[in-house]
N, C-alpha and C. Protein backbone atom coordinates (compact mmCIF):
# COMPACT_ATOMS: atom_id res chain seq x y z
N UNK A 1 61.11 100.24 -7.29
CA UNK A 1 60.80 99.57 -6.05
C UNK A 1 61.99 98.77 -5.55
N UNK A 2 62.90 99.37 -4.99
CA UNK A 2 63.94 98.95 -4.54
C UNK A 2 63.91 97.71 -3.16
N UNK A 3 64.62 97.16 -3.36
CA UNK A 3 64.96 95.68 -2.24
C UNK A 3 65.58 96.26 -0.72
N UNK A 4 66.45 96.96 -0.89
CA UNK A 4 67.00 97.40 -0.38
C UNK A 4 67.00 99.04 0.12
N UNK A 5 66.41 99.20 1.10
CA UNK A 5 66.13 100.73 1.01
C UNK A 5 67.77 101.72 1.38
N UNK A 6 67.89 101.44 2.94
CA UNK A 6 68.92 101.44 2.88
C UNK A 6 70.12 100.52 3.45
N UNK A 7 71.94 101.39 3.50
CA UNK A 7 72.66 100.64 3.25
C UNK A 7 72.51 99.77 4.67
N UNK A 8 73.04 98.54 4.87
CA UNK A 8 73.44 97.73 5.66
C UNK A 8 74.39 98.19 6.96
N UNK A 9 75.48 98.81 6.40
CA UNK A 9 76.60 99.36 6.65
C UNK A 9 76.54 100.67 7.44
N UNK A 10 75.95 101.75 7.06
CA UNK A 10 76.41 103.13 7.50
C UNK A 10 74.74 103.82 7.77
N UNK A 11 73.61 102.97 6.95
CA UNK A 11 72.22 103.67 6.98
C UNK A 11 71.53 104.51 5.86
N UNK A 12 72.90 104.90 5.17
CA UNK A 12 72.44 105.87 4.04
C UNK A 12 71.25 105.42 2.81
N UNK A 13 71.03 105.98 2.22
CA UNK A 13 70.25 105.80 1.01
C UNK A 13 71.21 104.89 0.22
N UNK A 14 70.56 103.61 -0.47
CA UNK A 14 71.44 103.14 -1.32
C UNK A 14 70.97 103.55 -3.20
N UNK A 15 71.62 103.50 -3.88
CA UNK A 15 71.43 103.42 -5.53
C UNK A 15 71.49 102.30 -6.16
N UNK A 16 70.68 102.40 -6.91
CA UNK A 16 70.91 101.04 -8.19
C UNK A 16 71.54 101.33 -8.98
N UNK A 17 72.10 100.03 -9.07
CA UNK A 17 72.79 100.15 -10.79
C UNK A 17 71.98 100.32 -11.97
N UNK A 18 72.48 100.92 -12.87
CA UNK A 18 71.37 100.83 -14.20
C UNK A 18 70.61 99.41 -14.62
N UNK A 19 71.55 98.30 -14.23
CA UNK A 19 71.11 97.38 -14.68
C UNK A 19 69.94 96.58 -13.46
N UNK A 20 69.85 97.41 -12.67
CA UNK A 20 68.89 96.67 -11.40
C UNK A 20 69.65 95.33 -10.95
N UNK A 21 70.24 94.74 -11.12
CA UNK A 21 70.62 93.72 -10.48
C UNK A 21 71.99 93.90 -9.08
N UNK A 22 72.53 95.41 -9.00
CA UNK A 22 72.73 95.19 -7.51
C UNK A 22 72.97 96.83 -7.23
N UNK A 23 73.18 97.35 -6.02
CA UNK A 23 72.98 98.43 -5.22
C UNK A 23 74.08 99.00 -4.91
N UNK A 24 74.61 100.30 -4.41
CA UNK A 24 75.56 100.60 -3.79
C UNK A 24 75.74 101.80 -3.00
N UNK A 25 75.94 101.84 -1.75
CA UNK A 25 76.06 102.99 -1.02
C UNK A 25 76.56 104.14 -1.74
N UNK A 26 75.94 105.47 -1.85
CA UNK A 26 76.94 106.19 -2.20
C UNK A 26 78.22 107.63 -0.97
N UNK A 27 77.60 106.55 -0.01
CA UNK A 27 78.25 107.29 1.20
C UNK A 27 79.49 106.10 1.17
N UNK A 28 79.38 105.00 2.39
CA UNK A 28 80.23 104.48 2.42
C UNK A 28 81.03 103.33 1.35
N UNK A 29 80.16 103.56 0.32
CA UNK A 29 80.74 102.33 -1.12
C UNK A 29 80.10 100.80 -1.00
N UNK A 30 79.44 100.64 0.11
CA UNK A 30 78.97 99.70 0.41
C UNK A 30 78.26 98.88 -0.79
N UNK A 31 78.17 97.49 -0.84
CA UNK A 31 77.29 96.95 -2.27
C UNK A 31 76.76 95.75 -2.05
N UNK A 32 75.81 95.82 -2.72
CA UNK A 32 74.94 94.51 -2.36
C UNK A 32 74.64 93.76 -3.98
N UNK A 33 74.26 92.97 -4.42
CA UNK A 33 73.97 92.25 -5.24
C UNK A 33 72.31 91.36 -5.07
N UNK A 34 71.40 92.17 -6.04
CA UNK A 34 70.09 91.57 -5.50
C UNK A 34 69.99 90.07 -5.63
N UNK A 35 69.05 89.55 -5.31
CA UNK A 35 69.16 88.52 -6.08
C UNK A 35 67.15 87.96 -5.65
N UNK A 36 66.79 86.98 -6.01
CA UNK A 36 65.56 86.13 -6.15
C UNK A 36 65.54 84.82 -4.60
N UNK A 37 65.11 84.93 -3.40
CA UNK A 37 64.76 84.08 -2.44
C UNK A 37 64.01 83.18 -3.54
N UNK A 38 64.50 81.60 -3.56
CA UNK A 38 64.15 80.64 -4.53
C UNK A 38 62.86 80.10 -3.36
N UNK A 39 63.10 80.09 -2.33
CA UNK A 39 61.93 79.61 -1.29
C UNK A 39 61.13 80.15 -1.44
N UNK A 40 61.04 81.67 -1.20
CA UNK A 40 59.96 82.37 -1.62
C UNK A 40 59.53 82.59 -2.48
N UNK A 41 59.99 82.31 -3.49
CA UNK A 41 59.43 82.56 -5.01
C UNK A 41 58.59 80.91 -5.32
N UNK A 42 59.04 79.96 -4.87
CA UNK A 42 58.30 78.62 -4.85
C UNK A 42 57.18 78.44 -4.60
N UNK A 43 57.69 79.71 -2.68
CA UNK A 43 55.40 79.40 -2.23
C UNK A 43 55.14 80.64 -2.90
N UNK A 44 55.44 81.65 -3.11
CA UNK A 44 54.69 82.44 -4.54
C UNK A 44 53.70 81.52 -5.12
N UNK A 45 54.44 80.95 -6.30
CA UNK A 45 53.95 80.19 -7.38
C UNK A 45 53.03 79.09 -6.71
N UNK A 46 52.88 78.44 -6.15
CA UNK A 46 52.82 77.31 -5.21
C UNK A 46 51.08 77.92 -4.43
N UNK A 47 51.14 79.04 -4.16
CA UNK A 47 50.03 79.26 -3.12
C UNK A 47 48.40 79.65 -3.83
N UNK A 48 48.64 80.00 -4.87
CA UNK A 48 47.68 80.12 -5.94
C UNK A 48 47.04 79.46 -6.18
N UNK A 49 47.61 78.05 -6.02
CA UNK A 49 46.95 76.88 -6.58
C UNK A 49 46.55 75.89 -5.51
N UNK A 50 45.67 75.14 -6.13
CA UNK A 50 44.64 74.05 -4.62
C UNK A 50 45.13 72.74 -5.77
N UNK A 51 45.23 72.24 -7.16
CA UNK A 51 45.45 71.50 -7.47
C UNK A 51 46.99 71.14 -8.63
N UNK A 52 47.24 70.22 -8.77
CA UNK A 52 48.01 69.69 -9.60
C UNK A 52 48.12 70.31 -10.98
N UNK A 53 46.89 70.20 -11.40
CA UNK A 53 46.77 70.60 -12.91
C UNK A 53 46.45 72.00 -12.76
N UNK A 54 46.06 73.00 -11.42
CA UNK A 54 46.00 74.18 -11.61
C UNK A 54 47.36 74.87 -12.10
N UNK A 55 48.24 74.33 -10.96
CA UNK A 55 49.90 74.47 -10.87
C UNK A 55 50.44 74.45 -12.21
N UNK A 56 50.64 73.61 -12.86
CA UNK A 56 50.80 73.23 -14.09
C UNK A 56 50.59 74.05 -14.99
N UNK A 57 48.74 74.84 -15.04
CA UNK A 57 48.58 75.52 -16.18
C UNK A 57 48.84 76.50 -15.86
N UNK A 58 48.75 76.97 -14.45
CA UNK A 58 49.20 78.38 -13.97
C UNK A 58 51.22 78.94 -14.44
N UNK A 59 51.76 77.95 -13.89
CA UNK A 59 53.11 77.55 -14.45
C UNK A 59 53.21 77.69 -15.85
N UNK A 60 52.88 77.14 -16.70
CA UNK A 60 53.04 77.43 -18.01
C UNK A 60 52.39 79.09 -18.58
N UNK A 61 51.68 79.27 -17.87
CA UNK A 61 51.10 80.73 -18.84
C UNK A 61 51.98 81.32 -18.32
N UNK A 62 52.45 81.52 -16.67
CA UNK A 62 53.06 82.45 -16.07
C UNK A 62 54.65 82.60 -17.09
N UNK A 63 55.28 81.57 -17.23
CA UNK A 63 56.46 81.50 -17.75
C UNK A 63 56.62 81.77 -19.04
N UNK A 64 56.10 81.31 -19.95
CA UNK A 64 55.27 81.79 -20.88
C UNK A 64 55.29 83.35 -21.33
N UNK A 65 54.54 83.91 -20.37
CA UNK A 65 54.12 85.04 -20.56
C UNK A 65 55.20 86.10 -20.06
N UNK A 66 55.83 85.79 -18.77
CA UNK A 66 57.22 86.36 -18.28
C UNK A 66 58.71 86.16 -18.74
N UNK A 67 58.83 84.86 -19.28
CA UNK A 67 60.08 84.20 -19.34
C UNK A 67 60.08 83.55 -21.04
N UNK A 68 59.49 84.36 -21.50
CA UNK A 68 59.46 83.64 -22.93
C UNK A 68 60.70 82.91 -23.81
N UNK A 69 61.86 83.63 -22.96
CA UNK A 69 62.87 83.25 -24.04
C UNK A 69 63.83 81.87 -23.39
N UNK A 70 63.06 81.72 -21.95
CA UNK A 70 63.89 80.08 -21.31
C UNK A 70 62.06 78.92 -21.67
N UNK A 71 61.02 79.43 -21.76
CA UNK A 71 59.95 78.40 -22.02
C UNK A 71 60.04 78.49 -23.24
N UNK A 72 59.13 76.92 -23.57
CA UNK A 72 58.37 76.34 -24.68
C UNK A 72 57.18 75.52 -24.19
N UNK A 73 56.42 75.95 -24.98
CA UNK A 73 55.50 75.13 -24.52
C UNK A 73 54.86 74.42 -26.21
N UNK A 74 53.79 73.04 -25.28
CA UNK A 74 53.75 72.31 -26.36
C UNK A 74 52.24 72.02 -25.93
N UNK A 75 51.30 72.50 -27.01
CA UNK A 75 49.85 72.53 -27.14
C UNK A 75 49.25 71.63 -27.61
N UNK A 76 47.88 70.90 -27.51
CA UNK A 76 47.82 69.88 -28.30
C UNK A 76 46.08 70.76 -28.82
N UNK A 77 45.01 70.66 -29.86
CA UNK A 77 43.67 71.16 -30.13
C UNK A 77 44.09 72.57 -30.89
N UNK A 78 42.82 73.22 -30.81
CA UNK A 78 42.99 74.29 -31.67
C UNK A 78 42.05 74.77 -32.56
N UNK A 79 41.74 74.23 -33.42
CA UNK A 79 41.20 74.67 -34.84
C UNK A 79 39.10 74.53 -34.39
N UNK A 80 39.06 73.23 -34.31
CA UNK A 80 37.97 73.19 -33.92
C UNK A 80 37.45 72.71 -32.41
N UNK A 81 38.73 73.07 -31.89
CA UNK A 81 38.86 72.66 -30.02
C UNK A 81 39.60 74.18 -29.38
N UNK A 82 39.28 73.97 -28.01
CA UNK A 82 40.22 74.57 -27.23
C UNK A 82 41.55 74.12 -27.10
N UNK A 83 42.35 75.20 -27.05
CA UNK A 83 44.02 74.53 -27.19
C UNK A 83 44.11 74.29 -25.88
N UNK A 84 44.71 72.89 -25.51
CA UNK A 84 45.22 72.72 -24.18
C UNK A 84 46.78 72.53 -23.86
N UNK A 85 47.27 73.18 -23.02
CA UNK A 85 49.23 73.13 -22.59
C UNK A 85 48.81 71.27 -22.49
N UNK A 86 49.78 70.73 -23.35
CA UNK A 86 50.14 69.73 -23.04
C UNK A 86 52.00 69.33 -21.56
N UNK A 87 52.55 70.39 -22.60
CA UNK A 87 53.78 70.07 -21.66
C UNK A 87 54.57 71.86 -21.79
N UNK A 88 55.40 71.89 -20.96
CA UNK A 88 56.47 72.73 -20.70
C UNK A 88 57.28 72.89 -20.91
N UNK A 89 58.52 73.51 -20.56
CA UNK A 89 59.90 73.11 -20.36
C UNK A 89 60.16 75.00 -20.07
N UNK A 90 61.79 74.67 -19.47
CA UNK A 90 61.95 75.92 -19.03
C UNK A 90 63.40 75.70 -19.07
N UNK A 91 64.33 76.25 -19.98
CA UNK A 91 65.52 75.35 -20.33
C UNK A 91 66.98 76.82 -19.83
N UNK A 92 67.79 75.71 -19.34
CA UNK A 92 69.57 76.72 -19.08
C UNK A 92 70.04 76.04 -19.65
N UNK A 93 71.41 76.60 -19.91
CA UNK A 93 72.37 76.09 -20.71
C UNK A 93 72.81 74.24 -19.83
N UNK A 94 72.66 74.15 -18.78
CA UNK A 94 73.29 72.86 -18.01
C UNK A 94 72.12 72.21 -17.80
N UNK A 95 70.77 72.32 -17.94
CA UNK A 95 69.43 71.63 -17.26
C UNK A 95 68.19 72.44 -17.98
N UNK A 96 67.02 71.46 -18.05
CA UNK A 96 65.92 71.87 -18.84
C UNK A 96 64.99 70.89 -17.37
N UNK A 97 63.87 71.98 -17.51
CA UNK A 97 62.79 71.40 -16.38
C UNK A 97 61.60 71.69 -17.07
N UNK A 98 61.02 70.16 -17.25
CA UNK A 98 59.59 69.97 -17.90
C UNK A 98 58.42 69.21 -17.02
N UNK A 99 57.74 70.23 -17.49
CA UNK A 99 56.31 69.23 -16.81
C UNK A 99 55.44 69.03 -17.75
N UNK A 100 54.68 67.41 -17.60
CA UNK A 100 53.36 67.88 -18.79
C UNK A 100 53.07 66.63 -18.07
N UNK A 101 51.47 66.65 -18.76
CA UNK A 101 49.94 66.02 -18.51
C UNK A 101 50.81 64.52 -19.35
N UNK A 102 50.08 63.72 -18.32
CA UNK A 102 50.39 62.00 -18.73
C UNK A 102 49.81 61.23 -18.07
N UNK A 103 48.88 60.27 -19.08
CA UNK A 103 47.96 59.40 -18.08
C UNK A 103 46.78 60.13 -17.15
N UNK A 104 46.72 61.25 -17.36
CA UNK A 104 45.50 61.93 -16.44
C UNK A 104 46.72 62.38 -14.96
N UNK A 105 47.42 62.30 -15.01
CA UNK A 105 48.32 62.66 -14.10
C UNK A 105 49.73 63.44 -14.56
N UNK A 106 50.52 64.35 -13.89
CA UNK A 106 51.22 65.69 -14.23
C UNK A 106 52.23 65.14 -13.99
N UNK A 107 53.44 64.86 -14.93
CA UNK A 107 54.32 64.23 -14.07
C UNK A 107 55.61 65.76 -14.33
N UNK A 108 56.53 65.64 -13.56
CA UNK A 108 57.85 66.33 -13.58
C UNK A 108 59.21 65.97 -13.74
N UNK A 109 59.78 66.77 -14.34
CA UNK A 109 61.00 66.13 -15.06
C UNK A 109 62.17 67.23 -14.94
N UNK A 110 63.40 66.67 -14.78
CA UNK A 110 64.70 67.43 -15.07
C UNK A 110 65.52 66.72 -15.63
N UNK A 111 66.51 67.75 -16.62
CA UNK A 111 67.11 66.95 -17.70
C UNK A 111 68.50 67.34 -17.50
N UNK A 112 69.43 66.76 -17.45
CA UNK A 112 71.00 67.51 -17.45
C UNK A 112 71.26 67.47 -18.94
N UNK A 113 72.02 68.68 -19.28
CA UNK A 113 72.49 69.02 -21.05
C UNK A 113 73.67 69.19 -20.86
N UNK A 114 74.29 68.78 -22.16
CA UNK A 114 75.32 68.72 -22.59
C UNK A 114 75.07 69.13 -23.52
N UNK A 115 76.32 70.16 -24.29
CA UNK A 115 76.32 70.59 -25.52
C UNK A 115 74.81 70.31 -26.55
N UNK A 116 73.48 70.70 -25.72
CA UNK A 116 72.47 70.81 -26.46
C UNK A 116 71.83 69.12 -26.85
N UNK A 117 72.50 68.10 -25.69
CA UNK A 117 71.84 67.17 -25.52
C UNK A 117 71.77 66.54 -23.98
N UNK A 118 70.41 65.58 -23.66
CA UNK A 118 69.76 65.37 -22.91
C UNK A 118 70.34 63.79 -22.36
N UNK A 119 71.71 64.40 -21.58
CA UNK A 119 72.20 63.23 -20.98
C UNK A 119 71.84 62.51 -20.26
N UNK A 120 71.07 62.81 -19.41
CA UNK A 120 70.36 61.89 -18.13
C UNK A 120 69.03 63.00 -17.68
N UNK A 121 67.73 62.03 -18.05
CA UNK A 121 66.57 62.38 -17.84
C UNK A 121 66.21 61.70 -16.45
N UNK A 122 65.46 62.97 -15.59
CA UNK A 122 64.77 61.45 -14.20
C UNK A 122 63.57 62.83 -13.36
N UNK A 123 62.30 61.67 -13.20
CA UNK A 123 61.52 62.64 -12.74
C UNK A 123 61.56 63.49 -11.59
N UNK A 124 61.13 64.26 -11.18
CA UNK A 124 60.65 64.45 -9.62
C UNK A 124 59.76 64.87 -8.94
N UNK A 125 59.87 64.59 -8.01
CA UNK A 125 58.47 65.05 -7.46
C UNK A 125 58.21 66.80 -7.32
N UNK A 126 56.98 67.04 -7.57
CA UNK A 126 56.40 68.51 -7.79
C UNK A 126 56.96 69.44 -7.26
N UNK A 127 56.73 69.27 -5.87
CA UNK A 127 57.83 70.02 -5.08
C UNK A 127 58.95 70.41 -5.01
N UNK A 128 59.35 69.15 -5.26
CA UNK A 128 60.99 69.01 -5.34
C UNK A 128 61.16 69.92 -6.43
N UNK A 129 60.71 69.65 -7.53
CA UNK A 129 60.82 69.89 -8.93
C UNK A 129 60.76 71.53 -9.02
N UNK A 130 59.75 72.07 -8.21
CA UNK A 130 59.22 73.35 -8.05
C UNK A 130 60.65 74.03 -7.44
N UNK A 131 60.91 73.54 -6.54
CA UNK A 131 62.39 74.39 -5.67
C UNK A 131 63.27 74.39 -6.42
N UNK A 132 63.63 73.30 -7.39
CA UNK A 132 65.29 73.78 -7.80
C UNK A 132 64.37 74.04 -9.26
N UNK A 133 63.58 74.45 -9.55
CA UNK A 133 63.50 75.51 -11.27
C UNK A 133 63.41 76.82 -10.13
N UNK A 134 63.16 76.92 -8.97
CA UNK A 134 62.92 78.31 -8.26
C UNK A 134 64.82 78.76 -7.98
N UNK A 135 65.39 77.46 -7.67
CA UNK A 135 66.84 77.82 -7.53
C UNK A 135 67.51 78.40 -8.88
N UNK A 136 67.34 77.48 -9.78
CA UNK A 136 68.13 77.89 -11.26
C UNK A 136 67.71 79.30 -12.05
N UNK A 137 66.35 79.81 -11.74
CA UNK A 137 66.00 80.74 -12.32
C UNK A 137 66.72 81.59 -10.94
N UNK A 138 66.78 81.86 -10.03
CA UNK A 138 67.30 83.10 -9.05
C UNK A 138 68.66 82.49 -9.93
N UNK A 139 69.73 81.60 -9.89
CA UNK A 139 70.95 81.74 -10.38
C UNK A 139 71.04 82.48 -11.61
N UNK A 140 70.11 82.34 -12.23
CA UNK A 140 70.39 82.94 -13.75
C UNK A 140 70.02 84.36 -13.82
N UNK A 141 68.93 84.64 -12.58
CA UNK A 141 68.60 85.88 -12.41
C UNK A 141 69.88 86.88 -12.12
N UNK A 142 70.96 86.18 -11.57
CA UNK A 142 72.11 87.10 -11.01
C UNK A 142 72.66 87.94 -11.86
N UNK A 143 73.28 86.94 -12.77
CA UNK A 143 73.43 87.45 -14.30
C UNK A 143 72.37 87.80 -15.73
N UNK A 144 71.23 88.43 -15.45
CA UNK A 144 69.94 88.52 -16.30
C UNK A 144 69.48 89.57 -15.93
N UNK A 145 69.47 91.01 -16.09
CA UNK A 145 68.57 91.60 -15.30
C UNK A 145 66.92 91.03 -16.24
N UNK A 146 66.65 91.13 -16.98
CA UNK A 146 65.37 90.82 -17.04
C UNK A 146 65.12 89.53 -16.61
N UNK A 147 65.62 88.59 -16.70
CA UNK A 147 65.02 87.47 -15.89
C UNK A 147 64.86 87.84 -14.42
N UNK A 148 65.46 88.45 -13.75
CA UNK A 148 65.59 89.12 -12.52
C UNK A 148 64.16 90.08 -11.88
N UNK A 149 63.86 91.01 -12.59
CA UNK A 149 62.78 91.65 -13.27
C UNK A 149 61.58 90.66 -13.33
N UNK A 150 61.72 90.16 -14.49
CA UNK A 150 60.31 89.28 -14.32
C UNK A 150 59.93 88.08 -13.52
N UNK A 151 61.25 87.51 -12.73
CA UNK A 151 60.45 87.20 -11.35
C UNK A 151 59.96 87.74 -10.15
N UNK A 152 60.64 88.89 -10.14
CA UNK A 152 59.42 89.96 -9.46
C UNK A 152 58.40 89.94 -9.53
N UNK A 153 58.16 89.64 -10.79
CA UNK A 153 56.69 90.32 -11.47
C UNK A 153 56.06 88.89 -11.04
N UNK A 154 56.06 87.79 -11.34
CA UNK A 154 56.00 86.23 -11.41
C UNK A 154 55.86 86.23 -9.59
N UNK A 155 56.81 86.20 -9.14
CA UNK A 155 56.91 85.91 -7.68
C UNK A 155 56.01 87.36 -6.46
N UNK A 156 55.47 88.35 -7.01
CA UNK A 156 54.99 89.39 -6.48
C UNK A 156 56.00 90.03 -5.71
């Protein structure tokens, strides 16, 4: 299911690369580089939900379940309870973005890293918070084809 049907340039049919992450005329050489609309992938995620804590749990399974190898998640019950997502995280090498349940209220968080520590922590608001994990995952998507891939899948 290609992004790009055809080229920009000349009209022709374009090809993918093996790796899906960008295209190229094979008439005029023309090339494109796919990539992830972080806006649109935001109200994706974003439109599903009517509440706070829907967002949240929807967010965690989705990532979770697509993105297993940038989430963690952190459960609290179990044995003789239902397990509930307590918190998140969704981590790059420069920034980690967590959300979790506090006080009966969801708060959001971004972290800047350094060499695998958490130099400056500060919350933000949902939204906010929602757009730039929608920015950092399309950046990482550039270089990822499966991260690339499974926000497709994530973002429809």
């Amino acid at each position: 299911m290609p992004s790009f049907e055809k080229c920009r340039n000349c009209g022709a049919p374009l090809e993918a690369a093996a790796d899906g992450r960008s295209v190229q005329c094979q008439y005029c050489g023309a090339g494109e580089s796919r990539s992830v609309d972080p806006g649109r992938l935001a109200a994706s995620l974003r439109a599903e939900t009517v509440s706070l804590v829907q967002l949240f749990e929807s967010l965690a399974a989705r990532f979770l379940g697509e993105l297993p190898d940038l989430t963690r998640v952190e459960t609290s019950g179990g044995f003789l309870s239902t397990k509930r997502v307590e918190s998140f995280e969704v981590g790059f090498p420069g920034e980690t973005f967590r959300m979790s349940r506090g006080g009966g209220r969801i708060v959001a968080e971004r972290a800047e890293i350094v060499r695998g520590i958490a130099l400056k922590t500060e919350p933000v608001a949902v939204d906010a918070w929602l757009h730039r994990l929608c920015e950092a995952l399309s950046n990482h998507a550039t270089s990822n084809a499966a991260t690339l891939e499974a926000l497709r899948r994530i973002g429809g």
